[in-house]
Protein backbone atom coordinates (compact mmCIF):
# COMPACT_ATOMS: atom_id res chain seq x y z
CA UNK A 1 97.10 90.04 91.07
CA UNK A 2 97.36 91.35 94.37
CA UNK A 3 96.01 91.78 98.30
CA UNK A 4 96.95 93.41 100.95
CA UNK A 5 96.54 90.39 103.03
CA UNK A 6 100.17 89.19 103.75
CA UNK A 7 98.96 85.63 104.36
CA UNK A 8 96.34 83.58 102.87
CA UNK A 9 93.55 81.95 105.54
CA UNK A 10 93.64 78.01 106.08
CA UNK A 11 91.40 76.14 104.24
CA UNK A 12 91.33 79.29 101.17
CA UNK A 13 92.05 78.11 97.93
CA UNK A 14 94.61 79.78 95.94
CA UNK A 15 95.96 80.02 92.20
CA UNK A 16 99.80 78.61 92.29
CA UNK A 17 102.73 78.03 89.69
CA UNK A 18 104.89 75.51 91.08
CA UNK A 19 108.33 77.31 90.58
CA UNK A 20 110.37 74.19 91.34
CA UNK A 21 110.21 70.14 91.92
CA UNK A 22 112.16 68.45 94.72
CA UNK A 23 111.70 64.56 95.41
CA UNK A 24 109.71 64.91 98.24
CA UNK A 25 107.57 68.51 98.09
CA UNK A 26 107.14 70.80 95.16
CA UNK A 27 107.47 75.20 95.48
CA UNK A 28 104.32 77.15 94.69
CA UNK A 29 104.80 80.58 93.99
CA UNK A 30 101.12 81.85 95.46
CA UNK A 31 99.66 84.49 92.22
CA UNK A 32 97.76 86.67 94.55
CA UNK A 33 100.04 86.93 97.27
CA UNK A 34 103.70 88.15 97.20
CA UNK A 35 104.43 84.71 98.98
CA UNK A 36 105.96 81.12 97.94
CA UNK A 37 104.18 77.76 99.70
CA UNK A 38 105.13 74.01 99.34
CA UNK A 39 103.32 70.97 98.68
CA UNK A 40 104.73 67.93 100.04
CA UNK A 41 104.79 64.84 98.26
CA UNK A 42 101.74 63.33 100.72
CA UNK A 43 99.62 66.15 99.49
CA UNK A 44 100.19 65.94 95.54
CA UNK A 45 97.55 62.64 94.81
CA UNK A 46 94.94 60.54 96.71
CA UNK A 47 96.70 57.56 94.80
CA UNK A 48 99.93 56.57 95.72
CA UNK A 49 102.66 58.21 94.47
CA UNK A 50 105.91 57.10 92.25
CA UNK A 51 107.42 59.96 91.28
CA UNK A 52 106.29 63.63 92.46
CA UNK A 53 106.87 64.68 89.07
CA UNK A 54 103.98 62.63 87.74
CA UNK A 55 101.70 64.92 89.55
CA UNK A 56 103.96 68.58 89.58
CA UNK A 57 105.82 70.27 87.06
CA UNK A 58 107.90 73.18 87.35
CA UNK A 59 105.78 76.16 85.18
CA UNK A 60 102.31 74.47 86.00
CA UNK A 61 99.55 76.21 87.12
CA UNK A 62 97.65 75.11 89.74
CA UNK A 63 94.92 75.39 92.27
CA UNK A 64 95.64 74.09 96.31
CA UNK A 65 93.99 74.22 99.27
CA UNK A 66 95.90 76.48 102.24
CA UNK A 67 96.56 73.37 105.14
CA UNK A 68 98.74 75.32 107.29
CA UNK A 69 100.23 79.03 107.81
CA UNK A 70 103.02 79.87 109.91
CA UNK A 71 103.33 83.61 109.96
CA UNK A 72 106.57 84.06 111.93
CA UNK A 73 108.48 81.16 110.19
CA UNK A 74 106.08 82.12 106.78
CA UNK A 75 105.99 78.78 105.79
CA UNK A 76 102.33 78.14 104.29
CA UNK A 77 102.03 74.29 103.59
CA UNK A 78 99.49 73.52 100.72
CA UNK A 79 97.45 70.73 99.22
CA UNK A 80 96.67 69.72 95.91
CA UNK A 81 94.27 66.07 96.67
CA UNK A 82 92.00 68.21 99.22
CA UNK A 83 90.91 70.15 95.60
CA UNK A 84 87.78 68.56 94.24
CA UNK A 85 87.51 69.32 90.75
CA UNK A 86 84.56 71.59 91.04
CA UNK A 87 86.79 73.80 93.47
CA UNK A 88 89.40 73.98 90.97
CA UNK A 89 86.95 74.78 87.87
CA UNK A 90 85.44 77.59 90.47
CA UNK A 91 88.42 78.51 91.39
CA UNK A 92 89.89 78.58 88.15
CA UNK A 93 86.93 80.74 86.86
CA UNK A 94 86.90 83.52 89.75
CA UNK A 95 90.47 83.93 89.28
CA UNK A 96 90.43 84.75 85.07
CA UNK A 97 87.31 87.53 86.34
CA UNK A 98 89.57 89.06 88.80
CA UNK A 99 92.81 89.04 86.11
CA UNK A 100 89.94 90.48 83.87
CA UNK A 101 88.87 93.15 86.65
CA UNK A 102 92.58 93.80 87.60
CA UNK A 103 93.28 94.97 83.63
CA UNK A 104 90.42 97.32 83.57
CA UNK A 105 91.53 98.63 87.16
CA UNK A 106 94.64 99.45 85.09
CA UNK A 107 93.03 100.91 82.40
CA UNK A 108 91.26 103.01 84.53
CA UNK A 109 94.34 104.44 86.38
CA UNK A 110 95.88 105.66 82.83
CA UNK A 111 93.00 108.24 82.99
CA UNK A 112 94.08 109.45 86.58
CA UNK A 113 97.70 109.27 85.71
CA UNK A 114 98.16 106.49 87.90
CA UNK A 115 100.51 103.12 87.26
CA UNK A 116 98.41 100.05 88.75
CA UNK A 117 100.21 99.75 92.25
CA UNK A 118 98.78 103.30 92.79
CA UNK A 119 95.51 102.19 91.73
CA UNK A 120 95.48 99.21 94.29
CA UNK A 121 96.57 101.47 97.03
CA UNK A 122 93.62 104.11 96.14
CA UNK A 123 90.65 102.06 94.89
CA UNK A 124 92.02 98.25 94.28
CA UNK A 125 92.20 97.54 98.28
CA UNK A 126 89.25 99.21 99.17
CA UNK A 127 87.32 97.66 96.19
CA UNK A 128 88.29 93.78 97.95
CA UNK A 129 87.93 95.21 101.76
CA UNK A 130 84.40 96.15 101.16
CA UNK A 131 83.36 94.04 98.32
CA UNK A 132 85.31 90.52 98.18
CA UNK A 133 86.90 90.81 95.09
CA UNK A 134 87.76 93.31 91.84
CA UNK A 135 85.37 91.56 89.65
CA UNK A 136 82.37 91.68 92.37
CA UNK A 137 82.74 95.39 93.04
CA UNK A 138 82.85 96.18 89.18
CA UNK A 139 79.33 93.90 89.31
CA UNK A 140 77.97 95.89 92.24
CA UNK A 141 78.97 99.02 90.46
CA UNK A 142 76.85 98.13 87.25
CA UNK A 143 73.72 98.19 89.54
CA UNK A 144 74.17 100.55 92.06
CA UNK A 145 77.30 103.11 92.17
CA UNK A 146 75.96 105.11 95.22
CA UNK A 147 76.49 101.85 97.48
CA UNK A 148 80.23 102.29 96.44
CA UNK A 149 80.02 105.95 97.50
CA UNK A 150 78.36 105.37 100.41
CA UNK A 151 81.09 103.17 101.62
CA UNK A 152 83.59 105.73 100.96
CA UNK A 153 84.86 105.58 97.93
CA UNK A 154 85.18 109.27 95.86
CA UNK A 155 82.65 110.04 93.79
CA UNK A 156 85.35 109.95 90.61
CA UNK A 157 86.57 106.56 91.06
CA UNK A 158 83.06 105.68 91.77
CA UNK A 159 81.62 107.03 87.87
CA UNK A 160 84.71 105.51 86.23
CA UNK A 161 83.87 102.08 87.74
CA UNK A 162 81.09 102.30 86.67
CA UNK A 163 81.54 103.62 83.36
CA UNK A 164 84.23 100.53 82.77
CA UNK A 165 81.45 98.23 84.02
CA UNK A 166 78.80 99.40 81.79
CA UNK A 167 81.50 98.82 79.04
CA UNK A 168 82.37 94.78 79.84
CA UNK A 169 78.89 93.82 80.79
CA UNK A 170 76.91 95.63 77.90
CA UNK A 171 77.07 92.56 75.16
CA UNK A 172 77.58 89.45 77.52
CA UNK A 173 76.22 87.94 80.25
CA UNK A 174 76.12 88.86 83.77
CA UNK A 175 75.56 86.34 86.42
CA UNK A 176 73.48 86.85 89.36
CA UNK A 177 74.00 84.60 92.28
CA UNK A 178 71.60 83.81 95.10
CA UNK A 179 71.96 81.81 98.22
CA UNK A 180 69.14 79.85 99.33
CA UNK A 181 69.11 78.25 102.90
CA UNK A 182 66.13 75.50 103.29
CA UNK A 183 65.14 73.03 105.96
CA UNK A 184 62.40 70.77 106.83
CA UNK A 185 61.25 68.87 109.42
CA UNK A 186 58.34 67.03 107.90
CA UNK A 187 58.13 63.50 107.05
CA UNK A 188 57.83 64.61 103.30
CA UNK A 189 60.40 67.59 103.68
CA UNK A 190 62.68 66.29 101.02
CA UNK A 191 60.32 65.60 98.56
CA UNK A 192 58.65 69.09 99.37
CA UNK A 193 62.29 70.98 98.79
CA UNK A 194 63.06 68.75 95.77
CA UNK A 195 59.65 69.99 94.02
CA UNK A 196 60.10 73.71 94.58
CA UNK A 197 63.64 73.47 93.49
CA UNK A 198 62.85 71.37 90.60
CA UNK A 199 59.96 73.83 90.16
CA UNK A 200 62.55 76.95 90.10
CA UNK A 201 64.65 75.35 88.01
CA UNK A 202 62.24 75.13 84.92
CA UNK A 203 62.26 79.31 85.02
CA UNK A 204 66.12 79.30 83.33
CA UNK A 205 67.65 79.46 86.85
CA UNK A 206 70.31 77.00 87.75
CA UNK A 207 70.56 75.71 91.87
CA UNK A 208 73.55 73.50 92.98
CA UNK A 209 73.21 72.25 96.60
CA UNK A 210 76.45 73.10 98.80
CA UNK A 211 75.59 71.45 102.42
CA UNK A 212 72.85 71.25 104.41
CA UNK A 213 70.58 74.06 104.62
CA UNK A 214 72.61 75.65 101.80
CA UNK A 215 72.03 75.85 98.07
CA UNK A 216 73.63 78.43 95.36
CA UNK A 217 71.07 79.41 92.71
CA UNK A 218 71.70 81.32 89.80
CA UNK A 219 71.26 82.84 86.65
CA UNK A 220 72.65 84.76 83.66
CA UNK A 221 71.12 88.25 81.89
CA UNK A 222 72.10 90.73 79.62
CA UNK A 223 70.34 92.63 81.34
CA UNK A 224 71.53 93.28 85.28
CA UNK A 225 68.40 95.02 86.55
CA UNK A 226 65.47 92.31 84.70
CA UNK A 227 68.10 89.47 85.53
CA UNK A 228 67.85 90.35 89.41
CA UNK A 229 64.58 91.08 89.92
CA UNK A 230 63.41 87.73 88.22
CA UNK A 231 66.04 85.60 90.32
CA UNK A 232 64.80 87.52 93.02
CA UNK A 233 60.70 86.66 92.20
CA UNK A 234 61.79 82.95 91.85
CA UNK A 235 63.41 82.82 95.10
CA UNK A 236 60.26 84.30 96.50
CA UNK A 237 58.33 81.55 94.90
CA UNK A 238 60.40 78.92 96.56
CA UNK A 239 59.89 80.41 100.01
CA UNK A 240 56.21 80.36 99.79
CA UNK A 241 56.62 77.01 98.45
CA UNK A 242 58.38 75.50 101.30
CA UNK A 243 57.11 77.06 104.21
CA UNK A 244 54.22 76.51 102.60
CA UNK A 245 54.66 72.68 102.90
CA UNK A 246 55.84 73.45 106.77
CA UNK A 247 59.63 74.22 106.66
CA UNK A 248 61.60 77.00 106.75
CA UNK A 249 63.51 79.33 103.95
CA UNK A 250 65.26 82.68 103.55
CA UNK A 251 67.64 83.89 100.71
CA UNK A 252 70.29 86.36 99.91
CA UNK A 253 71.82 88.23 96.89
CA UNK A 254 75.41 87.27 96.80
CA UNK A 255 77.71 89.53 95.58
């Protein structure tokens, strides 16, 4: 996969395949940047550590945490204790989408007469500039293709995103995420949040708390529009809910 990025951002976490094994640091070849980063041997395990090789094999693929960049030197030091293991199943998960998203990109160039590095330069980029990622835009394009216009992208490239996304989504799932930010200064503020979210969660939507005021709620649909709209109606319900009770709430639509 690529980005235009030259250099990932500390504290990012990034797909790796450790290319070789040295006593004291391992080589990560970095999968969505043309770069290579090291791991030393203090950053392979929170235990203590024997042998490097107990923890890094040459060939393995693996997901660190970004603990340093040097851009003139381009050294970019990496971590693989600072990755809890829902980081690396997250991780893990976003990166098969985008390999997913990258493939159709591809398939979508053959109709322009365009190889896939032309396709990054012409859509690809712009696609991750404006939207975060391959697989979000081709989400974003499913429900609303003028938004992708709008932002600049032609009209053409715009119908056979959209096309392509209409085509992976139809059968499955598609997973609408909402982020929910929730605070209370009552005696009984806990207990008030805990209720509404407990509440929310018995209408099929699923709400994992990330840090104070933060939580991620969210929930899967066949079908986009009905999926959005309900995730939407329940986050409603949890504002009125809370503020109700004398705290605060918003939400957004992540994307």
């Amino acid at each position: 996969m690529k980005r235009r990025d030259a250099f990932p951002a500390v504290g990012e976490l990034i797909v790796g395949t450790i290319t070789a094994v040295n006593p004291y640091s391992a080589a990560v070849r970095l999968e969505e940047y043309d770069r290579l980063g090291m791991i030393h041997i203090s950053e392979v395990s929170s235990r203590w550590v024997r042998d490097i090789r107990e923890f890094a094999k040459e060939n393995q693929r693996c997901v660190c945490k970004v603990i340093k960049v040097d851009e003139e030197q381009g050294h970019i030091n990496l971590s693989l204790k600072r990755v809890s293991k829902e980081e690396y199943d997250r991780k893990m998960s976003d990166y098969k989408s985008e390999e997913k998203a990258e493939k159709i990109l591809g398939d979508i160039g053959k109709k322009f007469d365009k190889n896939l590095g032309q396709m990054y330069e012409e859509v690809g980029y712009f696609l991750q500039d404006n939207f975060g990622s391959l697989f979000k835009a081709f989400k974003i394009a499913l429900k609303d293709k003028k938004l992708m216009i709008k932002k600049g992208l032609s009209e053409q490239y715009a119908d056979a995103i959209s096309q392509a996304a209409a085509d992976i989504f139809q059968e499955g799932e598609v997973e609408i995420k909402c982020r929910l930010s929730i605070a209370s200064p009552k005696p009984d503020g806990i207990a008030a949040i805990k209720k509404a979210l407990t509440d929310a969660e018995k209408e099929g939507v699923e709400i994992r708390y990330i840090s104070a005021p933060a939580y991620m709620m969210k929930m899967a649909g066949t079908d986009p529009k009905k999926t959005e709209k309900k995730i939407r109606a329940i986050a409603e319900s949890i504002l009125t809910s809370i503020r109700k009770s004398g705290g605060e709430a918003s939400y957004e639509l992540v994307y």
